[in-house]
N, C-alpha and C. Protein backbone atom coordinates (compact mmCIF):
# COMPACT_ATOMS: atom_id res chain seq x y z
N UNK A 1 113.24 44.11 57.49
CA UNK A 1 113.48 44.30 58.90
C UNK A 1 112.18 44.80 59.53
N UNK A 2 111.88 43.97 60.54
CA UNK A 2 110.15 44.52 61.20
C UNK A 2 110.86 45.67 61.93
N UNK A 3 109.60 46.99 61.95
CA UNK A 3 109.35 47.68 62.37
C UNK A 3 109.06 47.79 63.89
N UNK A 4 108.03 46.43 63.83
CA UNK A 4 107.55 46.44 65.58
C UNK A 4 107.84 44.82 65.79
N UNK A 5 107.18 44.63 66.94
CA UNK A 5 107.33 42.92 67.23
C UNK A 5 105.99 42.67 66.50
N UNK A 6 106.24 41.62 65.87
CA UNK A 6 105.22 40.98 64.97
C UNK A 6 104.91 39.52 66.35
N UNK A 7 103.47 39.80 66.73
CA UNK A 7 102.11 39.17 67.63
C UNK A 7 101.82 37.72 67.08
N UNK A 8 101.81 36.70 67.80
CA UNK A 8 101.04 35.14 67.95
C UNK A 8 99.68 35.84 68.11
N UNK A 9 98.58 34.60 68.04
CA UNK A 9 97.65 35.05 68.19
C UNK A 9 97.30 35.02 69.68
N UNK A 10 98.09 34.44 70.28
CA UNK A 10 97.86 34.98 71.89
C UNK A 10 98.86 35.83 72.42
N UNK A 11 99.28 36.76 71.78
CA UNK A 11 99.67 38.20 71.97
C UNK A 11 101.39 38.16 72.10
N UNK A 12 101.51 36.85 72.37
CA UNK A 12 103.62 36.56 72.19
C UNK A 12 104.29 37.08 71.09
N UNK A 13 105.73 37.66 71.43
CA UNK A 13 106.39 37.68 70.20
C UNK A 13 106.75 36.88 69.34
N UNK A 14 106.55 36.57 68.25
CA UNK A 14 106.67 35.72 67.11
C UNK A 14 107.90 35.95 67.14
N UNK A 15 107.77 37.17 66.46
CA UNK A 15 109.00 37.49 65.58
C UNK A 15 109.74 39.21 66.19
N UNK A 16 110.77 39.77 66.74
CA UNK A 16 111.06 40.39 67.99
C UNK A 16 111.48 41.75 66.49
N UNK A 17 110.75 43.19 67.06
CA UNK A 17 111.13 44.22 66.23
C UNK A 17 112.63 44.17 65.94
N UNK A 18 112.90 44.32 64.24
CA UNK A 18 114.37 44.55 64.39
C UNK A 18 114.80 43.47 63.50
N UNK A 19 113.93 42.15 63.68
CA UNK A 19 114.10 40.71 63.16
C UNK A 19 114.09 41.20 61.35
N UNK A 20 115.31 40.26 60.81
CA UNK A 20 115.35 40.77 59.21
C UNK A 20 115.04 39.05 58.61
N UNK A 21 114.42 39.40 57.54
CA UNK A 21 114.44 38.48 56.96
C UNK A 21 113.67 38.17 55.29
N UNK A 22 113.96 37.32 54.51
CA UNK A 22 113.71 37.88 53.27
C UNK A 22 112.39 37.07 53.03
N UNK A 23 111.39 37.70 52.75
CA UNK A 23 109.90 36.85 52.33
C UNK A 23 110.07 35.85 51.43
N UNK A 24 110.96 36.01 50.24
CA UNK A 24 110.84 35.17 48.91
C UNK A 24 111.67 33.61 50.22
N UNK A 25 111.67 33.57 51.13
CA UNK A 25 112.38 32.58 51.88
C UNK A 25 111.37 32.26 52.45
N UNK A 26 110.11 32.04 52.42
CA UNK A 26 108.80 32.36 52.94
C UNK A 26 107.48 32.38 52.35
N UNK A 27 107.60 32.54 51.26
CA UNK A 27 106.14 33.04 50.37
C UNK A 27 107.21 32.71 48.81
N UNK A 28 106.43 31.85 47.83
CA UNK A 28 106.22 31.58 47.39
C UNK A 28 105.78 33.23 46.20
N UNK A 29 106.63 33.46 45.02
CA UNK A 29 106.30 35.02 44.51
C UNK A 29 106.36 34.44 43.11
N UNK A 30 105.27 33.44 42.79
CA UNK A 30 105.56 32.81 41.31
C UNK A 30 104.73 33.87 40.52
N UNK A 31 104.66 33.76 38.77
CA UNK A 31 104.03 35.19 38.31
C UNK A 31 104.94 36.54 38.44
N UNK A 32 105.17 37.01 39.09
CA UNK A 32 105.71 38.59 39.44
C UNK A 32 104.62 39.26 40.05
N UNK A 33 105.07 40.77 39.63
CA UNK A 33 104.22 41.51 39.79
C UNK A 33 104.58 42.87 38.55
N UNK A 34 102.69 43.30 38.01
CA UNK A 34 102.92 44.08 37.06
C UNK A 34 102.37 45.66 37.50
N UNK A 35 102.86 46.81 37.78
CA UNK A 35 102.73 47.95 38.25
C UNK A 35 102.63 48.93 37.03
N UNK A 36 101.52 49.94 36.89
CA UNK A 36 101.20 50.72 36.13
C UNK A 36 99.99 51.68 36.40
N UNK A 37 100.15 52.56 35.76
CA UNK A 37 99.15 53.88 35.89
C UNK A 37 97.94 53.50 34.87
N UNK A 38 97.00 53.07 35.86
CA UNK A 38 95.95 52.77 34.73
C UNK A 38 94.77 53.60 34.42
N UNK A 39 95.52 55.14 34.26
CA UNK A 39 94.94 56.14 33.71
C UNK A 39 95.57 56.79 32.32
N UNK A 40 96.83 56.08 32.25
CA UNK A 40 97.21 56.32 31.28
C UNK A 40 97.12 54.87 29.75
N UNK A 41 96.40 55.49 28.63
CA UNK A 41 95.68 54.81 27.97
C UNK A 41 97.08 53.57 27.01
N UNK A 42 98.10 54.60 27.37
CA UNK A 42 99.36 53.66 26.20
C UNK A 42 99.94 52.66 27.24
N UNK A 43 99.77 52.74 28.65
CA UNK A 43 100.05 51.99 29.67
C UNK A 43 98.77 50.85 29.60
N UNK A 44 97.86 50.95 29.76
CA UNK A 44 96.79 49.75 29.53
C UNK A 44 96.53 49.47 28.63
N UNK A 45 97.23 50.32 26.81
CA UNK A 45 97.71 49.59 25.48
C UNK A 45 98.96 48.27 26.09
N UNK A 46 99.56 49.13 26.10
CA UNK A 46 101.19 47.58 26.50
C UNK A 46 100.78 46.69 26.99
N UNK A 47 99.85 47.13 28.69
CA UNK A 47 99.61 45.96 29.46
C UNK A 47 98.54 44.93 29.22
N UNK A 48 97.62 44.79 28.02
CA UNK A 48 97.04 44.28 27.48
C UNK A 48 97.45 43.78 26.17
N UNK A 49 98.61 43.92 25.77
CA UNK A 49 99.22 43.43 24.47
C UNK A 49 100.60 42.87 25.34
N UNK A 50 100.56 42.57 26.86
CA UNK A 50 102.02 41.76 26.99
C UNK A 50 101.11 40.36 27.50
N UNK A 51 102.82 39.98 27.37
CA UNK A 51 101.99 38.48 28.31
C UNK A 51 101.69 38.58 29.37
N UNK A 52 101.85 39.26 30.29
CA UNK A 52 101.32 39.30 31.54
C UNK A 52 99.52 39.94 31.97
N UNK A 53 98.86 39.98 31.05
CA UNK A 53 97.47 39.91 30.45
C UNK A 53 97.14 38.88 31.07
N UNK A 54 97.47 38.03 30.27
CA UNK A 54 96.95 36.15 30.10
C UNK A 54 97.34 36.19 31.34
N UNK A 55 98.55 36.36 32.20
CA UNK A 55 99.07 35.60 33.13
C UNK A 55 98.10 35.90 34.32
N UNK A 56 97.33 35.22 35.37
CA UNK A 56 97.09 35.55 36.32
C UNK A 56 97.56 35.16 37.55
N UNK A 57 98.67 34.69 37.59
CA UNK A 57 99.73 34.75 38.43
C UNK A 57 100.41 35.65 38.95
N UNK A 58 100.69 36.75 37.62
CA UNK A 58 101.16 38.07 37.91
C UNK A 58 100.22 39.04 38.50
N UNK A 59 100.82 39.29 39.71
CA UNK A 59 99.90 40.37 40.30
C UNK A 59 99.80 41.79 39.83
N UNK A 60 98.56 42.61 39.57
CA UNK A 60 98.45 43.83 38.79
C UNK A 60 98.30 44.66 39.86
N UNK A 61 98.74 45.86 39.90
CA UNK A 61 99.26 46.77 40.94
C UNK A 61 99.12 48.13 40.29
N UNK A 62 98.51 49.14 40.87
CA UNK A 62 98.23 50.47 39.96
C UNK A 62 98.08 51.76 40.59
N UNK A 63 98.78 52.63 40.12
CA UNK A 63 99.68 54.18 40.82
C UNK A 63 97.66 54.77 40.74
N UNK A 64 97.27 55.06 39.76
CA UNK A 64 96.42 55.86 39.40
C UNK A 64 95.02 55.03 38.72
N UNK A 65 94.26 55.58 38.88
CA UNK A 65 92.73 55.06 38.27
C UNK A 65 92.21 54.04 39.02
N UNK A 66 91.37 53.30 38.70
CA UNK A 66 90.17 52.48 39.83
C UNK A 66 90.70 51.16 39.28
N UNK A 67 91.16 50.68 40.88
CA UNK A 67 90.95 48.99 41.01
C UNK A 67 89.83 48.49 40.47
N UNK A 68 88.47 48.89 40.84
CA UNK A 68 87.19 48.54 40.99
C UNK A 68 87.36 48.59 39.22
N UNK A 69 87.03 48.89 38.48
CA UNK A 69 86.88 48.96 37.08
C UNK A 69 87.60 48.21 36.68
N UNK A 70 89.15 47.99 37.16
CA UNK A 70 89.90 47.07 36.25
C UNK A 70 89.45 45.75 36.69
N UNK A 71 88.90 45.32 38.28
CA UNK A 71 88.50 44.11 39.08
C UNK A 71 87.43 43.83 37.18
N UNK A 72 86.39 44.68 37.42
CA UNK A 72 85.16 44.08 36.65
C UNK A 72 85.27 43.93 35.40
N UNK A 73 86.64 44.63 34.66
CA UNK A 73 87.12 44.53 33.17
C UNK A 73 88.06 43.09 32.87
N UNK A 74 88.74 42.92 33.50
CA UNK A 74 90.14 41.97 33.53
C UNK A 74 89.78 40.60 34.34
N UNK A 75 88.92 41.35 35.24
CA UNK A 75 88.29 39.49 36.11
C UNK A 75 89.36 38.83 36.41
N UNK A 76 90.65 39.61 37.40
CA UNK A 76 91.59 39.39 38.02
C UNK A 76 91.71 40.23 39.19
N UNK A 77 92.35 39.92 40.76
CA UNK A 77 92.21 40.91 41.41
C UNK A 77 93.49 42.00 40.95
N UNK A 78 93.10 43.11 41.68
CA UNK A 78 94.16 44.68 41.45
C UNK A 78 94.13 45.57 42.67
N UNK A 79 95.14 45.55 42.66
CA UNK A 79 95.96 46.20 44.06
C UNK A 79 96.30 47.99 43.57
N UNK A 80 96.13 48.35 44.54
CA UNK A 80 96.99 49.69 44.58
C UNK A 80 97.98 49.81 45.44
N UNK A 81 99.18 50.14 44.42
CA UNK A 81 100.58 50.34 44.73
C UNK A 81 100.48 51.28 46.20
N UNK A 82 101.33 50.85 46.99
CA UNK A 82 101.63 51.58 48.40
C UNK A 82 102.61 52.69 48.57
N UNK A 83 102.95 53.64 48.76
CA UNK A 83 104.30 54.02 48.90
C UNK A 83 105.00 53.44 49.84
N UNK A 84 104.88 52.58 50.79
CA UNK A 84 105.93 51.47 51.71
C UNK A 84 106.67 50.01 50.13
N UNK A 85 105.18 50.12 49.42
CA UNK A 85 106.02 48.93 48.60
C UNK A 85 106.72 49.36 47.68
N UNK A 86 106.34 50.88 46.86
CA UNK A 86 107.21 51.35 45.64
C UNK A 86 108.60 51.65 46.23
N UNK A 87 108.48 51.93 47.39
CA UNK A 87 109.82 52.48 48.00
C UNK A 87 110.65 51.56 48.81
N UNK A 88 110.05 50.32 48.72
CA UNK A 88 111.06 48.98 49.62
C UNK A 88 111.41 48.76 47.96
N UNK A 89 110.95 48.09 47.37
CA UNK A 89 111.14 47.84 45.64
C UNK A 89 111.91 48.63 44.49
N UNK A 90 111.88 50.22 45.13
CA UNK A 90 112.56 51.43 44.81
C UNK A 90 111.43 51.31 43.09
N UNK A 91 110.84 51.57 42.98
CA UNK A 91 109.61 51.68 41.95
C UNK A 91 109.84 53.19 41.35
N UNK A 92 110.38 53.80 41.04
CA UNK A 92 110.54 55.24 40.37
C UNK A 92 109.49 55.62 39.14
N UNK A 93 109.49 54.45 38.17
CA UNK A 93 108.45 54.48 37.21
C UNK A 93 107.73 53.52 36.65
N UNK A 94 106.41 54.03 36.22
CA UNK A 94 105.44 52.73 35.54
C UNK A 94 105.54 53.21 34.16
N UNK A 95 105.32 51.95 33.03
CA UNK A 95 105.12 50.72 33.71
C UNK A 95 106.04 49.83 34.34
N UNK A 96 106.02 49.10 34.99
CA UNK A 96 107.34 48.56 35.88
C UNK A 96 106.89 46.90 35.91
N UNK A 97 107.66 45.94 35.73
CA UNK A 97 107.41 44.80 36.41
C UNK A 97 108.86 43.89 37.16
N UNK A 98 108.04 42.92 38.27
CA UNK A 98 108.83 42.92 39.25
C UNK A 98 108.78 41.60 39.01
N UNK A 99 109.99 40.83 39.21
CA UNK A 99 109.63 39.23 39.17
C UNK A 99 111.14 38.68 40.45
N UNK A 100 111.30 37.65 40.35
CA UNK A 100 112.14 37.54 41.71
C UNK A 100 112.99 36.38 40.69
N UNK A 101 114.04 36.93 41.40
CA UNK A 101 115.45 35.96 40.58
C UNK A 101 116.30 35.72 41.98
N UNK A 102 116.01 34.34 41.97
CA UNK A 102 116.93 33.88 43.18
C UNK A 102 115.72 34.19 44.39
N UNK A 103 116.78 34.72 45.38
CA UNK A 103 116.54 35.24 46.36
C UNK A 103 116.34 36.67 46.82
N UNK A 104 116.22 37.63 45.17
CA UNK A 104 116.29 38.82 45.00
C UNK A 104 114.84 39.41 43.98
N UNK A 105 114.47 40.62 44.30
CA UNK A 105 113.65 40.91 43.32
C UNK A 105 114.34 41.91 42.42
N UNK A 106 113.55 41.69 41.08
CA UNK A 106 114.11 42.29 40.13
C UNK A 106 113.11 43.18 39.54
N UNK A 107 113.40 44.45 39.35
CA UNK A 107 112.65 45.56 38.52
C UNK A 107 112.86 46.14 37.34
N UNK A 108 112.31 45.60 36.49
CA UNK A 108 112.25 46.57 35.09
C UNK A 108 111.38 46.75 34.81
N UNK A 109 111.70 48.62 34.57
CA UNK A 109 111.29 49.32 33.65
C UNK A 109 111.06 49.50 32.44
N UNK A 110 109.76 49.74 32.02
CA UNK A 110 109.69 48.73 30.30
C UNK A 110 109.83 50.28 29.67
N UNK A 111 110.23 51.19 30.23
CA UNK A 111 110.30 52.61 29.14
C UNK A 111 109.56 52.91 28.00
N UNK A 112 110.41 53.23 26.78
CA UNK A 112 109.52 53.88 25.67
C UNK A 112 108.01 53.20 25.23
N UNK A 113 107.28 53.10 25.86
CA UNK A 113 106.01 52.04 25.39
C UNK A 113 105.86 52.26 24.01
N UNK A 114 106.25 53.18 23.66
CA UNK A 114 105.53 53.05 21.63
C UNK A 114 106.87 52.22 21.46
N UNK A 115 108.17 51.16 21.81
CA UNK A 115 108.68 50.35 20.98
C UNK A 115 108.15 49.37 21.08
N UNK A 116 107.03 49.17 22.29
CA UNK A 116 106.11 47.87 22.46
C UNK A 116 104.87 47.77 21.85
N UNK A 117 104.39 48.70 21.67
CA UNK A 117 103.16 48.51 20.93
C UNK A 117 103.24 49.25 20.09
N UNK A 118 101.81 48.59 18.90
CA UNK A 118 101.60 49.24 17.75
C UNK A 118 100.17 49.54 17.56
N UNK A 119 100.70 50.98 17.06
CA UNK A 119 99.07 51.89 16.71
C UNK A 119 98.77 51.50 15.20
């Protein structure tokens, strides 16, 4: 649901504050999205031992530590998580990934990371 009236580029209302509507009806969300604290070292263990590594479709998204380092390590872009998006998404914990089923997004929480990886 917009907040304000969303602007044409000659200043008309597009789209009138208030207007609801679902993006995945709109944008195209192939990949997912993969959210994590990439200050924590067993979190960038998992996320480099899942498939979503390889994938660069999946968008990488991160609570803590430098975009800029992971940009020049991974040679994929990296976002930092918003509190407007953890909290439309309801994001409580990383690592988290988000992928869209249907017309809905879906969030799991990958929990105990030591059943995913091995030391």
């Amino acid at each position: 649901t917009l907040d304000r009236d969303l602007l044409d580029g000659d200043g008309k209302v597009l789209y009138p504050k208030g207007f609801t509507f679902n993006p995945l009806d709109y944008v195209p969300f192939t990949g997912g999205m993969v959210v994590l604290d990439a200050t924590d070292p067993k979190q960038m263990k998992w996320f480099k031992n899942s498939p979503y590594f390889d994938n660069h479709l999946a968008r990488l998204f991160i609570t803590g530590g430098s975009a800029q380092d992971l940009v020049n390590a991974f040679k994929r872009p990296v976002f930092y998580l918003t509190e407007p998006i953890a909290t439309r998404l309801k994001i409580e914990a990383v690592p988290a990934v988000v992928v869209p089923r249907g017309k809905n997004m879906v969030v799991r929480i990958i929990g105990d990371l030591e059943t995913w990886i091995d030391d």
